[in-house]
C-alpha atoms as a PDB file:
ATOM      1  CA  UNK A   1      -2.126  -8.191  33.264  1.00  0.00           C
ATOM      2  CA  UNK A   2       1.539  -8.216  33.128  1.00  0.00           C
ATOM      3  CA  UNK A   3       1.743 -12.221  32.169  1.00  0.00           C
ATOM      4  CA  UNK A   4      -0.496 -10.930  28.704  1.00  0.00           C
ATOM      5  CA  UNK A   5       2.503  -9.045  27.947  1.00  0.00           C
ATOM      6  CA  UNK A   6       5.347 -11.027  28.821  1.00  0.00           C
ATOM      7  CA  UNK A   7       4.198 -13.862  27.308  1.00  0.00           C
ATOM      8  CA  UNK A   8       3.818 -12.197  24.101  1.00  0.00           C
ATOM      9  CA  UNK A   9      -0.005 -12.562  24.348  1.00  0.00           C
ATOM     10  CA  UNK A  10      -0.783  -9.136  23.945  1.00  0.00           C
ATOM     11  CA  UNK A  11       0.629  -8.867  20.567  1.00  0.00           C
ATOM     12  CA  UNK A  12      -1.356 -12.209  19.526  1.00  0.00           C
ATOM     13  CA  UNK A  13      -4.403 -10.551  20.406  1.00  0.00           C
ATOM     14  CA  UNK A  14      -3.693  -7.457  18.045  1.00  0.00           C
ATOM     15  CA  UNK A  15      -2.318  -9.650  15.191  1.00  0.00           C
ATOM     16  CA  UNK A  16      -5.697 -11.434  15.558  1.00  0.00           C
ATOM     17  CA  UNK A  17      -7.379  -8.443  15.195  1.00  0.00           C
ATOM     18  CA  UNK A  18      -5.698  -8.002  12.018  1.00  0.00           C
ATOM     19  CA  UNK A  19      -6.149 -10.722  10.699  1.00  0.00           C
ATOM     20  CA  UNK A  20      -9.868  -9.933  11.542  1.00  0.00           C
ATOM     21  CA  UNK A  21      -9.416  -6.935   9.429  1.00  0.00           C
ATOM     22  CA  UNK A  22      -7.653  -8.990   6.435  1.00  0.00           C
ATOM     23  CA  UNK A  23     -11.009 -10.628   6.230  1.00  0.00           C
ATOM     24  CA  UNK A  24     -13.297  -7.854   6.342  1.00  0.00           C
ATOM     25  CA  UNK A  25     -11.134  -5.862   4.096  1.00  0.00           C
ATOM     26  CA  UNK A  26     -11.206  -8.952   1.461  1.00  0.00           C
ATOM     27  CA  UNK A  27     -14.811 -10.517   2.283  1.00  0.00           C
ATOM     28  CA  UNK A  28     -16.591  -6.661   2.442  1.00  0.00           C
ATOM     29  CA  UNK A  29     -14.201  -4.298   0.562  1.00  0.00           C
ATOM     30  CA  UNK A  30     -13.993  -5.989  -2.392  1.00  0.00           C
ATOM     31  CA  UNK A  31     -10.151  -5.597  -1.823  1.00  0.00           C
ATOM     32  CA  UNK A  32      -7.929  -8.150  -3.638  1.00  0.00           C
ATOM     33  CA  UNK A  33      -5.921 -10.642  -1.395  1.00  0.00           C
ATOM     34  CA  UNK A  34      -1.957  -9.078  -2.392  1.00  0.00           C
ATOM     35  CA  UNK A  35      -3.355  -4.948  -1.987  1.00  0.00           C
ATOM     36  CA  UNK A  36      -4.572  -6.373   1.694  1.00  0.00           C
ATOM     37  CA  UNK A  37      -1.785  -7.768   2.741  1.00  0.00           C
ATOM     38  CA  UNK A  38       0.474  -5.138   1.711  1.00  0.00           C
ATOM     39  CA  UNK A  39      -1.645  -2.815   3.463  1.00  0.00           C
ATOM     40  CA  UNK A  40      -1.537  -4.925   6.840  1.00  0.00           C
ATOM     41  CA  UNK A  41       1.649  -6.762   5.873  1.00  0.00           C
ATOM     42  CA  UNK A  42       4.383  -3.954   7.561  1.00  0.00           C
ATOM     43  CA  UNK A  43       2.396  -3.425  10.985  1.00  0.00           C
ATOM     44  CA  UNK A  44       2.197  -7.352  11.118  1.00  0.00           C
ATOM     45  CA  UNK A  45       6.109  -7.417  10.689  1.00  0.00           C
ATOM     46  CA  UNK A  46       6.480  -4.510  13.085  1.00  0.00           C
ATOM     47  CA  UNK A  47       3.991  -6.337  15.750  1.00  0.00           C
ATOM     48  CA  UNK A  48       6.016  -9.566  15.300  1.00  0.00           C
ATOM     49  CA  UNK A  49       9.325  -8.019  15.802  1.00  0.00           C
ATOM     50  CA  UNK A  50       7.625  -6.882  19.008  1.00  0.00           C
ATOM     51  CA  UNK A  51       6.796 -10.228  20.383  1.00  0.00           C
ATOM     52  CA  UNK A  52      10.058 -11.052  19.833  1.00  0.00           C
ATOM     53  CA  UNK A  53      11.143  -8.248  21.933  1.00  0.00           C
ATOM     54  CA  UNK A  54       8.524  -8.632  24.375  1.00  0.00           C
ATOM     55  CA  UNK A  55       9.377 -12.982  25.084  1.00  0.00           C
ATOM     56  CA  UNK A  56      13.261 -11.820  24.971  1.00  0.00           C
ATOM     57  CA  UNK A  57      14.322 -13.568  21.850  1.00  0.00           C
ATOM     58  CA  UNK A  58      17.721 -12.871  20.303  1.00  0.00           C
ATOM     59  CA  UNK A  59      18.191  -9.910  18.880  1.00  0.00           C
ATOM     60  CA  UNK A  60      18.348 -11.004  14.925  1.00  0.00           C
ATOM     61  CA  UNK A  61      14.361 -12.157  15.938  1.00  0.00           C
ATOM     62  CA  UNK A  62      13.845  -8.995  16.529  1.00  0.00           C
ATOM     63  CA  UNK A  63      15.679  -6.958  13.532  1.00  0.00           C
ATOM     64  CA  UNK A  64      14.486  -9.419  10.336  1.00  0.00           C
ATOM     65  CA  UNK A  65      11.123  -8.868  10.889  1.00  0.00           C
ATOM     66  CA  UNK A  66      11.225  -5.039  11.112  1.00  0.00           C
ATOM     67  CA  UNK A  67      13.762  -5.007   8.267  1.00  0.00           C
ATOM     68  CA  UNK A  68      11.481  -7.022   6.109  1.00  0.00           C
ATOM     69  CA  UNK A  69       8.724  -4.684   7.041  1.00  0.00           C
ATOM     70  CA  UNK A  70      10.428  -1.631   5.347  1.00  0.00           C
ATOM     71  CA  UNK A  71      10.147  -2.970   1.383  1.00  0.00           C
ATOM     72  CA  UNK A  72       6.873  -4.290   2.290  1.00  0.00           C
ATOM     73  CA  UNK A  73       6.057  -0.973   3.431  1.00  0.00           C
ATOM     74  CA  UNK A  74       7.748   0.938  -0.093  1.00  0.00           C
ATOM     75  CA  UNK A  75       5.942  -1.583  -2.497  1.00  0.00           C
ATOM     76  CA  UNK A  76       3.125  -0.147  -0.850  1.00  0.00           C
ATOM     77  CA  UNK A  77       3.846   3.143  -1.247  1.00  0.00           C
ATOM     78  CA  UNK A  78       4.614   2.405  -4.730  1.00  0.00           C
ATOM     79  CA  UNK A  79       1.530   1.163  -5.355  1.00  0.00           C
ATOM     80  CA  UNK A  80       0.449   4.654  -4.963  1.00  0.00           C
ATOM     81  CA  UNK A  81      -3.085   4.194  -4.310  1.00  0.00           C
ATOM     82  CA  UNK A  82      -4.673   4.112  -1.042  1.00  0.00           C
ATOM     83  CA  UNK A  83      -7.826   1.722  -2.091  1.00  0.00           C
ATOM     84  CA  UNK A  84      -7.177  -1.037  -4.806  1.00  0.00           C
ATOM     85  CA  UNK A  85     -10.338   0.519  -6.425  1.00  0.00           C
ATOM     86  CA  UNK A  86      -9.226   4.039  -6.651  1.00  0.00           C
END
């Protein structure tokens, strides 16, 4: 189990997962493509940055991601909403 993480596998499987989730959200929800992947978009960042961390890449791998997450996350926010429908 400990080559899933260090390899960076682990996080693969969870971003698949979300990307799983992208789909249903879009496909079943009704939810417009851009509201979905601001939604998802910050925890992606976040789980990337942790790859990066987790396959020992230098640390500016590691910071853009999870600085890019943080607008991501306050257009979001901005948004105000926490379903594109209501």
């Amino acid at each position: 189990m400990t080559w899933l993480f260090a390899s960076g596998h682990a996080v693969d499987i969870v971003l698949a997962v979300l990307v799983a989730e992208l789909g249903w959200l879009v496909a079943r929800r009704g939810w417009p493509i851009p509201y979905a992947l601001l939604r998802l978009g910050p925890g992606a960042l976040m789980l990337a940055a942790l790859r990066a961390a987790l396959v020992d890449l230098d640390w500016y791998w590691i910071a853009l991601p999870l600085l890019l997450s943080f607008p991501v996350h306050l257009v979001d926010l901005a948004r105000g909403t926490t379903r594109p429908d209501g």
